[in-house]
C-alpha atoms as a PDB file:
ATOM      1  CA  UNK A   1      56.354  69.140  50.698  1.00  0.00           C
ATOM      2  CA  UNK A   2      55.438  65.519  51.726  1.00  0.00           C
ATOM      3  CA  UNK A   3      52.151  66.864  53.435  1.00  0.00           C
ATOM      4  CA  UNK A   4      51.502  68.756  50.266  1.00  0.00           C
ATOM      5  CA  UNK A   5      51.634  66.004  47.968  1.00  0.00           C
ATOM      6  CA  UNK A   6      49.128  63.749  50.188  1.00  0.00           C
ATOM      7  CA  UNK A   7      47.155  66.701  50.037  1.00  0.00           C
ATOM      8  CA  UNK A   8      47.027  66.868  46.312  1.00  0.00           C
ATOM      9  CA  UNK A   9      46.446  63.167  46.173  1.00  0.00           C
ATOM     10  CA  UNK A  10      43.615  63.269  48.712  1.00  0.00           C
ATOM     11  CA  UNK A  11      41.987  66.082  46.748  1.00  0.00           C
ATOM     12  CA  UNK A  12      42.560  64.927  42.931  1.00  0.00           C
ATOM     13  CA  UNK A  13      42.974  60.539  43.397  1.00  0.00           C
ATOM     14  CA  UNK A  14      38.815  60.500  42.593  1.00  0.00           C
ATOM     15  CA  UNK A  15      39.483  62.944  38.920  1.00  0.00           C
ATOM     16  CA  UNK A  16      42.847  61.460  37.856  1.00  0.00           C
ATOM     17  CA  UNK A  17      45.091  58.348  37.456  1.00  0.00           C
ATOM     18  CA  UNK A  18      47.458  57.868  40.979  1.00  0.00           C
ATOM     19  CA  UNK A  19      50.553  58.375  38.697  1.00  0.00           C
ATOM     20  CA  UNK A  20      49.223  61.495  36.572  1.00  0.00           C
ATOM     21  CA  UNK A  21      48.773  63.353  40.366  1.00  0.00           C
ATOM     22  CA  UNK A  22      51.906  62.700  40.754  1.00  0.00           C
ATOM     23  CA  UNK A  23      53.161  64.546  37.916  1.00  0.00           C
ATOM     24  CA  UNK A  24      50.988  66.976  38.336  1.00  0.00           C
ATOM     25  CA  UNK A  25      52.512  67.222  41.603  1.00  0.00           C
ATOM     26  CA  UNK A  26      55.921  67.268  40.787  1.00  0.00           C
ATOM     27  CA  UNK A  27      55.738  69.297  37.228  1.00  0.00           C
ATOM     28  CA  UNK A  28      54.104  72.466  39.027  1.00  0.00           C
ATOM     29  CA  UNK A  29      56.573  72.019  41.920  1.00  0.00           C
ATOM     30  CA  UNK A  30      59.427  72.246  38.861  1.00  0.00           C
ATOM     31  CA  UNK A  31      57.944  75.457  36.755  1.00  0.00           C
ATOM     32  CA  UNK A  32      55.906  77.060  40.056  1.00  0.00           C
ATOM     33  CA  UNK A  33      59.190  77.104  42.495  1.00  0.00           C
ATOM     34  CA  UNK A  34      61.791  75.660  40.610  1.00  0.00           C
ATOM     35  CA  UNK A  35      62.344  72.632  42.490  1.00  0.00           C
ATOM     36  CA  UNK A  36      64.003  69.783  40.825  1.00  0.00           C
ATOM     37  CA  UNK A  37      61.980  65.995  41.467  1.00  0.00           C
ATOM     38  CA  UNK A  38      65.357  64.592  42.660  1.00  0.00           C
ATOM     39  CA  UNK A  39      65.706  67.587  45.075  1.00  0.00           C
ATOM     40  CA  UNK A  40      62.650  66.191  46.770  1.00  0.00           C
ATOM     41  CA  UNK A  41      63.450  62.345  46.370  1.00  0.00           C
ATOM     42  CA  UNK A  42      66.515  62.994  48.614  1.00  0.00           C
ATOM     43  CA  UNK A  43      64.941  66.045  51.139  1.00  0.00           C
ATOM     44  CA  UNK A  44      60.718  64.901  51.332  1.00  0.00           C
ATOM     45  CA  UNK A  45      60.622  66.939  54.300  1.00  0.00           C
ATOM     46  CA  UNK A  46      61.773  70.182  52.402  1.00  0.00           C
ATOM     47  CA  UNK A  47      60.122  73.028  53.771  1.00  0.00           C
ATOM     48  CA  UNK A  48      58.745  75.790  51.391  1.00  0.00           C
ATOM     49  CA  UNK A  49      57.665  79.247  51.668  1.00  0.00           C
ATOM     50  CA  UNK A  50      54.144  80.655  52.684  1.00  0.00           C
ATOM     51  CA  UNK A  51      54.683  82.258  49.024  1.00  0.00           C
ATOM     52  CA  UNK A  52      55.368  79.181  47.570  1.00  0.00           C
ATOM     53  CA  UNK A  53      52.609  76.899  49.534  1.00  0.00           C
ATOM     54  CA  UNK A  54      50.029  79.637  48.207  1.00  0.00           C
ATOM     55  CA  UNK A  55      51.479  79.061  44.440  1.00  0.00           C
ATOM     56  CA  UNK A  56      50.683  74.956  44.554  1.00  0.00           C
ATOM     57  CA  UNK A  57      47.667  75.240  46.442  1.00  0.00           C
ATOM     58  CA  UNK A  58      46.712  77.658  43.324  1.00  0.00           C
ATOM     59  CA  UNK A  59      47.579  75.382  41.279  1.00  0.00           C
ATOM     60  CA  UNK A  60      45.717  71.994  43.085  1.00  0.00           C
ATOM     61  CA  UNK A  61      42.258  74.195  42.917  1.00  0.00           C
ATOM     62  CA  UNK A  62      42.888  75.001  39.325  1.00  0.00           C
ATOM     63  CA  UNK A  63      43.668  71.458  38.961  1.00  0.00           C
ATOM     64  CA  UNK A  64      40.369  70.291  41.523  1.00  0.00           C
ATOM     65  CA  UNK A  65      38.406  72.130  38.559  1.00  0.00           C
ATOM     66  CA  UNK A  66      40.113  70.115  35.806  1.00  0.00           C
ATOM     67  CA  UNK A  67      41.925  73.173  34.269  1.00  0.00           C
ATOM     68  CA  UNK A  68      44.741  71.214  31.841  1.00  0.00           C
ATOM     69  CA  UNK A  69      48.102  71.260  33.568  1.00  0.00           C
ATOM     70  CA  UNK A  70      49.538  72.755  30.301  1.00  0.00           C
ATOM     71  CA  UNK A  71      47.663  76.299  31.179  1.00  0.00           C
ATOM     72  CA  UNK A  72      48.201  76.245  34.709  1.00  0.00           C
ATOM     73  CA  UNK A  73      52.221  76.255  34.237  1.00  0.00           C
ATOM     74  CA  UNK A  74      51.741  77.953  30.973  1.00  0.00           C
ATOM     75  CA  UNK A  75      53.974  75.849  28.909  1.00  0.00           C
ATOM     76  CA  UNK A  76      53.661  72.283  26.550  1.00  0.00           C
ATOM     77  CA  UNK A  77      56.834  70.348  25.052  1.00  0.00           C
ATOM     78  CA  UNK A  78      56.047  69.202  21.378  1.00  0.00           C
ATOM     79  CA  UNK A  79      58.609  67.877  19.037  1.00  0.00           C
ATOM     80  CA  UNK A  80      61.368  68.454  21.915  1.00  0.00           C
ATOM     81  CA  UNK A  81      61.112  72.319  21.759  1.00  0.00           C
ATOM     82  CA  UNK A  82      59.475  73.884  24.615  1.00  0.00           C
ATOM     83  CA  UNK A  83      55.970  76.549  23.980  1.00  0.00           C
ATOM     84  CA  UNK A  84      53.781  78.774  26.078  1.00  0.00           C
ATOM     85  CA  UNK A  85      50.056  77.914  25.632  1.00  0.00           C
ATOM     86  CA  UNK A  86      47.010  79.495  27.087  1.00  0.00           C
ATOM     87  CA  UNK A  87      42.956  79.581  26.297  1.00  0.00           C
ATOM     88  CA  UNK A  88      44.017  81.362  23.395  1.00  0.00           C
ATOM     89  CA  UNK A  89      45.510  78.097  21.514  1.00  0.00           C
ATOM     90  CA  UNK A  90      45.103  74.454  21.689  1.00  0.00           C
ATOM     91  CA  UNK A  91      47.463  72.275  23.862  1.00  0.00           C
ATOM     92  CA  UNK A  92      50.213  70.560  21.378  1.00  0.00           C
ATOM     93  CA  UNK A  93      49.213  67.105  21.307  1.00  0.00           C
ATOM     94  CA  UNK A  94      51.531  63.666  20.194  1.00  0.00           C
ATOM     95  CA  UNK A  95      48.981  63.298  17.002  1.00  0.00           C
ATOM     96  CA  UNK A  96      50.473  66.270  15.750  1.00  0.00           C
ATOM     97  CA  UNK A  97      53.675  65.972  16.096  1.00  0.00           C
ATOM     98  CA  UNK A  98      53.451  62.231  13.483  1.00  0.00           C
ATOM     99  CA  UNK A  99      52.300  65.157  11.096  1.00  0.00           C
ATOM    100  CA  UNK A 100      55.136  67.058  11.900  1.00  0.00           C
ATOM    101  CA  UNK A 101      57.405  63.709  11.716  1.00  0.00           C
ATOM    102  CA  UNK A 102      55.682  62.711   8.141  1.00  0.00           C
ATOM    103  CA  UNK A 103      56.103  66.623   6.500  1.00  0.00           C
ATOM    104  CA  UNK A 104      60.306  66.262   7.527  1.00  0.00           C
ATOM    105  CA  UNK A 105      60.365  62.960   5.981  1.00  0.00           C
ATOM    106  CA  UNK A 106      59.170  63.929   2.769  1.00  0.00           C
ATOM    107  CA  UNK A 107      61.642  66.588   2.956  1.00  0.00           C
ATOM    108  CA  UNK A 108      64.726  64.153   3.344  1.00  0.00           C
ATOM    109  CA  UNK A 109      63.514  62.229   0.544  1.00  0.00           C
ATOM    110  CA  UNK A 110      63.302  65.302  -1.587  1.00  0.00           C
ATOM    111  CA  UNK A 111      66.739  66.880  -0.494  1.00  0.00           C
ATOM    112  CA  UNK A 112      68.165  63.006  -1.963  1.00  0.00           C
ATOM    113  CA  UNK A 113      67.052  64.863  -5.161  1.00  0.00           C
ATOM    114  CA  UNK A 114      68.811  68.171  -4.744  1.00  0.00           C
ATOM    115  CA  UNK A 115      66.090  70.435  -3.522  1.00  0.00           C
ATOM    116  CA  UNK A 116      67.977  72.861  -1.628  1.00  0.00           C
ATOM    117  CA  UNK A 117      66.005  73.637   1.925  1.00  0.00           C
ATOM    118  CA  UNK A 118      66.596  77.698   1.180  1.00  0.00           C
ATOM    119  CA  UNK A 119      64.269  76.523  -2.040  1.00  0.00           C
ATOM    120  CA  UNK A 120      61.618  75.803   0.363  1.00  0.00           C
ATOM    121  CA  UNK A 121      58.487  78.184   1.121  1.00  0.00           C
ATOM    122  CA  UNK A 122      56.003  76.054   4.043  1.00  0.00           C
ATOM    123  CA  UNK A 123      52.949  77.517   4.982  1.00  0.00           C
ATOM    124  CA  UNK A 124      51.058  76.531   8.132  1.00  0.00           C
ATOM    125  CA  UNK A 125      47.397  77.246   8.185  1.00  0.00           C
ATOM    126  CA  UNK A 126      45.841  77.373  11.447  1.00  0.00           C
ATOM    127  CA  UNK A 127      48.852  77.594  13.230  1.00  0.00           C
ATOM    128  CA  UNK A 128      47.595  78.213  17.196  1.00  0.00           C
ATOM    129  CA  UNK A 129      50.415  78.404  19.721  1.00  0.00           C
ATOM    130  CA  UNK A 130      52.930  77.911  15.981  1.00  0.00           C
ATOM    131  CA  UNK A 131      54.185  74.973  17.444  1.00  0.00           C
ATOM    132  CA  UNK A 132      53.967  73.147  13.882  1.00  0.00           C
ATOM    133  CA  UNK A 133      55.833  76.330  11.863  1.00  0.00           C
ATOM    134  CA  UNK A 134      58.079  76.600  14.371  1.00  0.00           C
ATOM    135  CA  UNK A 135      59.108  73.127  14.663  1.00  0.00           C
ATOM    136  CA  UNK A 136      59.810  72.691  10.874  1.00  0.00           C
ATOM    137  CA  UNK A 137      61.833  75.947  10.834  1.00  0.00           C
ATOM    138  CA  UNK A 138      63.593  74.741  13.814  1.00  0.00           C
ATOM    139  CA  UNK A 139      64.074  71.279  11.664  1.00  0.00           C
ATOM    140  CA  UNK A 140      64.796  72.631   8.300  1.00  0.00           C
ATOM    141  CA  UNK A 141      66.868  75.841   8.834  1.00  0.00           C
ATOM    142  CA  UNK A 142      66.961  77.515   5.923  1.00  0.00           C
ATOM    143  CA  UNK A 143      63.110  77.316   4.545  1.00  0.00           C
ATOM    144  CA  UNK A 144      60.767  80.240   4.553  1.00  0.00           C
ATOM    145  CA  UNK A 145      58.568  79.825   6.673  1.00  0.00           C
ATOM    146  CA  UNK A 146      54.661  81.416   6.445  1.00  0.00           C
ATOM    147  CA  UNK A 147      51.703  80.554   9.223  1.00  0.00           C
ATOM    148  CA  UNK A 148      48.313  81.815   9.204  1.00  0.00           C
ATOM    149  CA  UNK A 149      45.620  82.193  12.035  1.00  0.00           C
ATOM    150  CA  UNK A 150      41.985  83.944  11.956  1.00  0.00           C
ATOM    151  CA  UNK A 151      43.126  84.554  15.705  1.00  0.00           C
ATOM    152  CA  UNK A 152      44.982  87.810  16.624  1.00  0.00           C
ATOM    153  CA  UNK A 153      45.324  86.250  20.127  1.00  0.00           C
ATOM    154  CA  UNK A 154      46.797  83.131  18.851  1.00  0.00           C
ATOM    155  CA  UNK A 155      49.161  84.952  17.047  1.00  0.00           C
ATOM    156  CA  UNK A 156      50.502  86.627  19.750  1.00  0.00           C
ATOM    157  CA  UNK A 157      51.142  83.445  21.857  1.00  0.00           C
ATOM    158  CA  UNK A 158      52.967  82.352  18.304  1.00  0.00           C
ATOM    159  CA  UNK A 159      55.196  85.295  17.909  1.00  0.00           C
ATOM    160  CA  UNK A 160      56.661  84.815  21.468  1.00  0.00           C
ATOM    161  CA  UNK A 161      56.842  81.140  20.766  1.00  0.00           C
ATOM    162  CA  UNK A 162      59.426  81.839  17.730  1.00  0.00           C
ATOM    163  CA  UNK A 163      60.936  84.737  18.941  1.00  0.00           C
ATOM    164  CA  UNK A 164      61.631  82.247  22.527  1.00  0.00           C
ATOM    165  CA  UNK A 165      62.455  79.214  19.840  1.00  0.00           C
ATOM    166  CA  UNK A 166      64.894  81.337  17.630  1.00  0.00           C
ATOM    167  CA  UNK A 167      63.313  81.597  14.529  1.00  0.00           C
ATOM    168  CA  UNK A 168      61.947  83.671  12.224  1.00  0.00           C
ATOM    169  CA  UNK A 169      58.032  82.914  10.859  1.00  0.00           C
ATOM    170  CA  UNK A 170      56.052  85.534   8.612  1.00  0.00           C
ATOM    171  CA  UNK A 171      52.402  85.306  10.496  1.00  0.00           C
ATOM    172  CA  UNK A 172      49.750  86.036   8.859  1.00  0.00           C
ATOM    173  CA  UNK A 173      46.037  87.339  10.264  1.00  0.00           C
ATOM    174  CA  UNK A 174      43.648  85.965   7.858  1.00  0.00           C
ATOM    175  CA  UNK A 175      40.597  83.640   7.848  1.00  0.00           C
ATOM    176  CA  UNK A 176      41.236  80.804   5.060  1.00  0.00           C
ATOM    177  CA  UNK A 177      37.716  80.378   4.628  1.00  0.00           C
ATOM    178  CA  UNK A 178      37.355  83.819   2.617  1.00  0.00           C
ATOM    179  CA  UNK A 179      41.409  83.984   2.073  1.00  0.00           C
ATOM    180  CA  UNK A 180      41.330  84.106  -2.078  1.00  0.00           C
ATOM    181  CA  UNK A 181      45.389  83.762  -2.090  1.00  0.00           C
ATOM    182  CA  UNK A 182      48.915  85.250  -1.236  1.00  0.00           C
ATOM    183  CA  UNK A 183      51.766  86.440  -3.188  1.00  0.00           C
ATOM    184  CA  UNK A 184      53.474  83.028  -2.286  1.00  0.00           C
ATOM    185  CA  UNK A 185      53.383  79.709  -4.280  1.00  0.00           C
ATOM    186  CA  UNK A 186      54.057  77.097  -1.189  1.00  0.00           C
ATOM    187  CA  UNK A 187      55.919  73.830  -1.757  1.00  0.00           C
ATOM    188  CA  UNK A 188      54.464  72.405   1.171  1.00  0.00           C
ATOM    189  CA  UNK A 189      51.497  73.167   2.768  1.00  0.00           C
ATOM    190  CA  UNK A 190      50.421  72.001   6.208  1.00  0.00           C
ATOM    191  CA  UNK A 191      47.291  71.974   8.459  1.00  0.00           C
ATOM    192  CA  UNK A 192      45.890  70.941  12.106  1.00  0.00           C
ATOM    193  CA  UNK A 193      42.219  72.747  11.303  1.00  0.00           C
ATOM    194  CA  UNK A 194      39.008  72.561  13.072  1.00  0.00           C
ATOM    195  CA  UNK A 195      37.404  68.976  12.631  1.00  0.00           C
ATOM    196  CA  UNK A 196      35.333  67.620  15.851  1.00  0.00           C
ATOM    197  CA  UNK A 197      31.769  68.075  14.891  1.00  0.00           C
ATOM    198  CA  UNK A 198      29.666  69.369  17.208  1.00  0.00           C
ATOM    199  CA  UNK A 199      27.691  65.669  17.638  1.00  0.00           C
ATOM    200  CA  UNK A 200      31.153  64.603  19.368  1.00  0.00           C
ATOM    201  CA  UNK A 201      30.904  67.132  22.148  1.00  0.00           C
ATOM    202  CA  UNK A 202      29.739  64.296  24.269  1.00  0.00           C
ATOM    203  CA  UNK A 203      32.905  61.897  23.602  1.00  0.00           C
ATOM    204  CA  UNK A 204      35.211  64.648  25.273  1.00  0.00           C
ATOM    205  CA  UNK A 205      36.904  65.419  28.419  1.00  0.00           C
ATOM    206  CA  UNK A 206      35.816  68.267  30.304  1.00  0.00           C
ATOM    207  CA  UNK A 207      39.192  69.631  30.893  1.00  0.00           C
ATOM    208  CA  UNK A 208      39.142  70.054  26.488  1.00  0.00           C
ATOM    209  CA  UNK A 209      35.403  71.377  26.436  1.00  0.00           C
ATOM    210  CA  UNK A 210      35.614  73.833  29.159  1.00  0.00           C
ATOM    211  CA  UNK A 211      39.455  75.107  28.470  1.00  0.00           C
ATOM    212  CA  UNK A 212      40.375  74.891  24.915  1.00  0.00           C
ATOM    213  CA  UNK A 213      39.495  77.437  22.361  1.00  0.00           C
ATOM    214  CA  UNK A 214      36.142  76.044  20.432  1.00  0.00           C
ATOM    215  CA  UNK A 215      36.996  77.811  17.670  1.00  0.00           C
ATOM    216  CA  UNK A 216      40.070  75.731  17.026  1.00  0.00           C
ATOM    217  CA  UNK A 217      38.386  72.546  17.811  1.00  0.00           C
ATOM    218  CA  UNK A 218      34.547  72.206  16.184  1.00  0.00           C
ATOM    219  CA  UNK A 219      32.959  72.341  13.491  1.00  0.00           C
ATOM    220  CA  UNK A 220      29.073  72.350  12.606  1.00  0.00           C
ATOM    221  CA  UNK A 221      27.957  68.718  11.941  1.00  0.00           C
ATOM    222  CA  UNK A 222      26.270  70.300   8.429  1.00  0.00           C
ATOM    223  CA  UNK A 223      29.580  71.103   7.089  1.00  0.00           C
ATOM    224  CA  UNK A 224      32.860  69.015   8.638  1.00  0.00           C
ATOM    225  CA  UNK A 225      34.871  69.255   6.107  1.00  0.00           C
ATOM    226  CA  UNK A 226      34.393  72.822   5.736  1.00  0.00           C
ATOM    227  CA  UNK A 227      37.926  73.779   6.227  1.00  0.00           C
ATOM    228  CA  UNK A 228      39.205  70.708   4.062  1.00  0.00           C
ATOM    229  CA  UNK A 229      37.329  72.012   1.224  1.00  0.00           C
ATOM    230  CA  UNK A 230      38.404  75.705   2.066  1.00  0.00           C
ATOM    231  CA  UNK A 231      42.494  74.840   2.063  1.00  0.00           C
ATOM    232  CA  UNK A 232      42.017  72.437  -1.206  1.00  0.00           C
ATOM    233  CA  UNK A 233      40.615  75.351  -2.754  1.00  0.00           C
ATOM    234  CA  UNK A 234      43.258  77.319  -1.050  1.00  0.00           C
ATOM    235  CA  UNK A 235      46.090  75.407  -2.465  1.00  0.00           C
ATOM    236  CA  UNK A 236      44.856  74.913  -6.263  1.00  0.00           C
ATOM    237  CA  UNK A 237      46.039  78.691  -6.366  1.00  0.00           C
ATOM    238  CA  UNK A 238      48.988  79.010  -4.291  1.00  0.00           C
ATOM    239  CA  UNK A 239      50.538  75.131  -3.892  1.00  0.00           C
ATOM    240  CA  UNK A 240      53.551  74.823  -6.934  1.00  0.00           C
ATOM    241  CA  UNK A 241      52.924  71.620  -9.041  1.00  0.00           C
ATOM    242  CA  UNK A 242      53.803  68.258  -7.321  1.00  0.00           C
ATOM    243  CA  UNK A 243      53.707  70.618  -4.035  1.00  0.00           C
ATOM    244  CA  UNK A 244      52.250  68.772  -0.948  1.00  0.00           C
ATOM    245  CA  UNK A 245      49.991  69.143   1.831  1.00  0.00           C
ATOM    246  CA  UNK A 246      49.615  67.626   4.780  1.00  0.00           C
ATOM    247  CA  UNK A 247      46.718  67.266   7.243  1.00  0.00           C
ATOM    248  CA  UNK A 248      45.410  66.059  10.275  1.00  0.00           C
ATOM    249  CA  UNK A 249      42.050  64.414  10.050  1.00  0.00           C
ATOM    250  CA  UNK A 250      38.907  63.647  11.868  1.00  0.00           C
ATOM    251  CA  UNK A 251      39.389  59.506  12.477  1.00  0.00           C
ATOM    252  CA  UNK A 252      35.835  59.072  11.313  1.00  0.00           C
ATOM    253  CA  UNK A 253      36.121  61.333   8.251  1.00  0.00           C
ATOM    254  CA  UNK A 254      38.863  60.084   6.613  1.00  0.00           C
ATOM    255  CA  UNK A 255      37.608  58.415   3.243  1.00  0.00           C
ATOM    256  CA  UNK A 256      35.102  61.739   3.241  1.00  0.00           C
ATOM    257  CA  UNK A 257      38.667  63.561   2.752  1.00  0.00           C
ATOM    258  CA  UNK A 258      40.338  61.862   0.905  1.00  0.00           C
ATOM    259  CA  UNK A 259      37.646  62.102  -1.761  1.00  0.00           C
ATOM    260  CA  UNK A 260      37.615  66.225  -1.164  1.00  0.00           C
ATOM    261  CA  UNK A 261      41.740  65.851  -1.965  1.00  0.00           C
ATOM    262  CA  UNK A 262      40.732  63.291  -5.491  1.00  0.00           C
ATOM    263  CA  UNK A 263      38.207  65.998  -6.461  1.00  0.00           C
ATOM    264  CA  UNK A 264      40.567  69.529  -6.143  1.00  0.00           C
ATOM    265  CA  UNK A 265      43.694  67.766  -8.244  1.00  0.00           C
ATOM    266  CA  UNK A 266      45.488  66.214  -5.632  1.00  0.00           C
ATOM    267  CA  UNK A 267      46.655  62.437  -6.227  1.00  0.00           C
ATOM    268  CA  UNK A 268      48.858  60.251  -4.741  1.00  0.00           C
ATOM    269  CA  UNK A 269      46.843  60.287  -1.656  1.00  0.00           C
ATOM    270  CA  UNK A 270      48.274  58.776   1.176  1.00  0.00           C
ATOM    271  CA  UNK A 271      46.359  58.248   4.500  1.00  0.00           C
ATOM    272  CA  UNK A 272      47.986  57.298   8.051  1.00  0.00           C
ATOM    273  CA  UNK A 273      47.171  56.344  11.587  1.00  0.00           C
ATOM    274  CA  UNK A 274      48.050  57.636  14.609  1.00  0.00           C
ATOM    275  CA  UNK A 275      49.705  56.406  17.625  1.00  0.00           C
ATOM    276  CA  UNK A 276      46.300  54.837  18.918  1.00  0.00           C
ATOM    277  CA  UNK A 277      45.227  53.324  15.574  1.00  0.00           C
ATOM    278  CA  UNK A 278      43.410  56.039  14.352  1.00  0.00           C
ATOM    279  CA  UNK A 279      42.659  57.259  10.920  1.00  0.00           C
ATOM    280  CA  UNK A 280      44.457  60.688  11.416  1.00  0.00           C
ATOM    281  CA  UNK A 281      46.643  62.093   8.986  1.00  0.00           C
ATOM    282  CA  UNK A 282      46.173  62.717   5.114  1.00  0.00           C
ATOM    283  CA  UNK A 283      48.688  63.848   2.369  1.00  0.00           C
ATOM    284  CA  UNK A 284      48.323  64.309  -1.444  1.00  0.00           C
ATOM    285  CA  UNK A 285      50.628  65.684  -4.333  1.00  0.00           C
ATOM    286  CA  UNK A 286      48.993  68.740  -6.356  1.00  0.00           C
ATOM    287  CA  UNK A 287      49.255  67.902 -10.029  1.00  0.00           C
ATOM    288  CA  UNK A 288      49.236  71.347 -11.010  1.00  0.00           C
END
């Protein structure tokens, strides 16, 4: 195992940060052969199988070719609950879980007023791997909770997310671009959707633009706020009054979306940054 993990440091050192080979190293070690780090902190001459040699030197040329770590062992943490990813959904990233963070704290504020959480419909648009459905129906136990994707193949890496997370989501196969409305009004209403125009290609990581689903991701630089516009619209028909939504934003859009919130009834409009400064989360109250 020591030889190994020169190896992968010999190979990788010139695409990654010392210290992110080394958890590279150690997190496939973990989920390939179910080794535990301490295991080889106290043994670094533990010897491993020809099997399990050919499973990390899989997983180093996989990694050699900047495949994200997250698809290699097939599994992200977000929000403290465990999911299975693949090319079919995006990677769970920390951004996303402040949106998850800001949707339960409106909810404690609102149960202060006697708003029971079985009173509660959410619906998560664009929901990917489901980690933001499932997380709020892990966090709020008794709300009903809805998620729609235009991806059949996403949905299937959701519905074995819940059913592994215990918890029960109604998904929903539908494009919210020509989606005119469900047989649901939603108190809350929450959304990760496409927003990297295609002009930003060139800011990003290859292991994002060669990996990750583009249809979850971009947008054409004509129309960014496409889906913005589409789940505004969405929401005038099936968000109660003083409902919310929440959203994740393009940092460079954000005053752009705002004003598409001000102009389809929403007020209140709060914006927020992220961890790293950035403009990237949005909520507004529906008037009704």
């Amino acid at each position: 195992m020591k030889e190994i993990k020169t190896i992968f440091h010999k190979e990788l050192d010139a695409l990654y940060p010392i210290e992110e080979v080394d958890s590279f190293f150690y997190l496939v070690v973990e989920e390939l052969l179910g080794l535990e780090r301490f295991i080889l902190a106290l043994r670094p001459n533990y010897v491993i199988s020809k099997e399990g040699e050919k499973l990390l030197f899989e997983a180093l040329s996989q990694l050699r070719l900047q495949r994200p770590i997250q698809y290699i062992i097939g599994k992200s943490s977000f929000m403290g609950f465990d999911f299975i990813v693949n090319e079919n959904v995006l990677i769970p990233r920390p951004e996303t879980e402040e949106l998850v963070q800001w949707v339960l704290e409106g909810r404690l504020k609102e149960a202060d007023f006697g708003i029971q959480d079985s009173e509660l419909n959410i619906l998560d648009i664009g929901t990917g791997s489901g980690c933001i459905a499932i997380s709020l129906a892990k966090s709020i136990s008794n709300a009903r909770v809805y998620a729609i994707d235009v991806s059949e193949d996403a949905l299937a890496v959701a519905r074995e997310n819940a059913k592994n997370n215990e918890v029960s989501i109604t998904f929903i196969q539908d494009d919210i671009l020509s989606l005119a409305g469900l047989d649901v009004n939603f108190n809350i209403m929450v959304s990760n959707p496409p927003y990297v125009r295609e002009s930003e290609k060139a800011q990003m990581q290859k292991n994002v633009l060669e990996y990750e689903p583009d249809s979850a991701l971009f947008v054409a630089d004509e129309e960014p706020l496409v889906f913005y516009s589409a789940i505004a619209e969405f929401a005038q028909r099936n968000l109660t009054k003083n409902g919310k939504l929440f959203l994740e934003i393009n940092q460079y859009l954000g005053k752009e979306t705002k004003r598409v919130l001000a102009t389809e009834n929403f007020s209140e409009i709060e914006m927020r940054k992220d961890i790293f400064g950035n403009d990237r989360l949005l909520k507004g109250i529906f008037n009704g």
